[in-house]
N, C-alpha and C. Protein backbone atom coordinates (compact mmCIF):
# COMPACT_ATOMS: atom_id res chain seq x y z
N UNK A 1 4.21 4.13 -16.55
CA UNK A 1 3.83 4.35 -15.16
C UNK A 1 2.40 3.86 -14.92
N UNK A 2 2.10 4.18 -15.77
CA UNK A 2 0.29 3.43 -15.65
C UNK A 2 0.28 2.32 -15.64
N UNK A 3 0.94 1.35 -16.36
CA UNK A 3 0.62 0.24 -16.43
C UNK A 3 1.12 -0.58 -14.79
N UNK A 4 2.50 0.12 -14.42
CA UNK A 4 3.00 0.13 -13.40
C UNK A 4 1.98 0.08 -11.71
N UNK A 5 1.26 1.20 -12.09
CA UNK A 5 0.48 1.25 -10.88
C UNK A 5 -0.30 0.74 -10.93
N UNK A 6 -1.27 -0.18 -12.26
CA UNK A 6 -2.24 -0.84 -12.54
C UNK A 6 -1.82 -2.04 -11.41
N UNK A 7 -0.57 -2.47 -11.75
CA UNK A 7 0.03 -3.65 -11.33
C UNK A 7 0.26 -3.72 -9.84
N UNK A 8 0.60 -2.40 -9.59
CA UNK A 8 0.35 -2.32 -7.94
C UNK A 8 -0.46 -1.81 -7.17
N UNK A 9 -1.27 -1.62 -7.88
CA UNK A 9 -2.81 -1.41 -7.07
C UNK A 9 -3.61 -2.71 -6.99
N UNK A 10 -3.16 -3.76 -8.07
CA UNK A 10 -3.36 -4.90 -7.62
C UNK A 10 -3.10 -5.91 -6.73
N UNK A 11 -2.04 -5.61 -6.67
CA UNK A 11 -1.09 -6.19 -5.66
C UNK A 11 -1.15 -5.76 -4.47
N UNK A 12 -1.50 -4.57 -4.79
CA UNK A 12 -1.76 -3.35 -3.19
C UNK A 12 -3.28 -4.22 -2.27
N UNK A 13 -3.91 -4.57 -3.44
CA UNK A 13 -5.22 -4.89 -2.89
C UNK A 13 -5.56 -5.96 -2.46
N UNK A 14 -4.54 -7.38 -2.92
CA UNK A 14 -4.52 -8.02 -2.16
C UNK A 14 -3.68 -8.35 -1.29
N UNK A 15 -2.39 -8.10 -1.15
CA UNK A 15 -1.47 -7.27 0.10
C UNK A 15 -2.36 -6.73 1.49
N UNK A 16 -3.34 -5.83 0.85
CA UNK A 16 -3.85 -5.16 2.04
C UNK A 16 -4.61 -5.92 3.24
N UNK A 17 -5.30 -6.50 2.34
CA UNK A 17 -6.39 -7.67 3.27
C UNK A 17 -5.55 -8.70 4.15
N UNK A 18 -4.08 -8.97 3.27
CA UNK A 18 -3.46 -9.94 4.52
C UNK A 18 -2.68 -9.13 5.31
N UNK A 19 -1.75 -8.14 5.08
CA UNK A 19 -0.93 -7.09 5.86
C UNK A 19 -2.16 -5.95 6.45
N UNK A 20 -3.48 -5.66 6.89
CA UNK A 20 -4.15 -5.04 7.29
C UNK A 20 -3.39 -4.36 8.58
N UNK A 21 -3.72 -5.61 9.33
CA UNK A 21 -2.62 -5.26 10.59
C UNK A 21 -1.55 -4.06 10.58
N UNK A 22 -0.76 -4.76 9.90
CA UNK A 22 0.67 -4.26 9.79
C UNK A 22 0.36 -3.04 9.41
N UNK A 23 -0.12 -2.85 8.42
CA UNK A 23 -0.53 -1.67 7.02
C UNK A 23 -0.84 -0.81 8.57
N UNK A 24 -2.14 -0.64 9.43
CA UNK A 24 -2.26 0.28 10.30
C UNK A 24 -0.92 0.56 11.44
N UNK A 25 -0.17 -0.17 11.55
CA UNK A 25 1.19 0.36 12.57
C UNK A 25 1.60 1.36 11.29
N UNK A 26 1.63 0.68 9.84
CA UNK A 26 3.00 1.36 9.50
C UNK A 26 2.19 2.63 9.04
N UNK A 27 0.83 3.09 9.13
CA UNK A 27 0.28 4.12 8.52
C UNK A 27 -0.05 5.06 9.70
N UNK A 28 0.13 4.62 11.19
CA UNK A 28 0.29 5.84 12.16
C UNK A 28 1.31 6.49 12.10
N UNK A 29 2.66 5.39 11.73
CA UNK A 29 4.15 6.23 12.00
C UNK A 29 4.05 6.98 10.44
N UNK A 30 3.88 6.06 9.01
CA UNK A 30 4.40 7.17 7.86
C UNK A 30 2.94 7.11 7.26
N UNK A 31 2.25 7.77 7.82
CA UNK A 31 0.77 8.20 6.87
C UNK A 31 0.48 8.23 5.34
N UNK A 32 1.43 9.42 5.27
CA UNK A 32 1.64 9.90 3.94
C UNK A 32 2.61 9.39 3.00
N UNK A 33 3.84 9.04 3.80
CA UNK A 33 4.91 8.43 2.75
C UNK A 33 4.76 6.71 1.92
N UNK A 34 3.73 6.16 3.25
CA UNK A 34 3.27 5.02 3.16
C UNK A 34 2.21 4.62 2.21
N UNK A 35 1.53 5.70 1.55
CA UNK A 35 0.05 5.65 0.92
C UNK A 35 1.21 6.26 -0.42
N UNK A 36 2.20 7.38 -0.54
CA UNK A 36 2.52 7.63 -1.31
C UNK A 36 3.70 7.05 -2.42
N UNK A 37 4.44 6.04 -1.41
CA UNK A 37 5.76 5.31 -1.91
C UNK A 37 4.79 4.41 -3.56
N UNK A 38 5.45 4.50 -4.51
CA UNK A 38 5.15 4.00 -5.86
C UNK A 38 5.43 2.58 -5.71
């Protein structure tokens, strides 16, 4: 699992900078499920 989330926290991080946008629609409707999905 660690190595797992290593891998998507990487991915998360550069994901974020181009889906920014998006990332804020989809984090008004699922806040929590959205920050929490593995």
């Amino acid at each position: 699992m660690d190595m797992k989330m290593a891998k998507v926290g990487k991915s998360l991080k550069v994901r974020k900078k181009k889906s920014v946008q998006r990332s804020r629609i989809k984090a008004r409707r699922w806040p929590s499920l959205f920050y929490k999905m593995p």
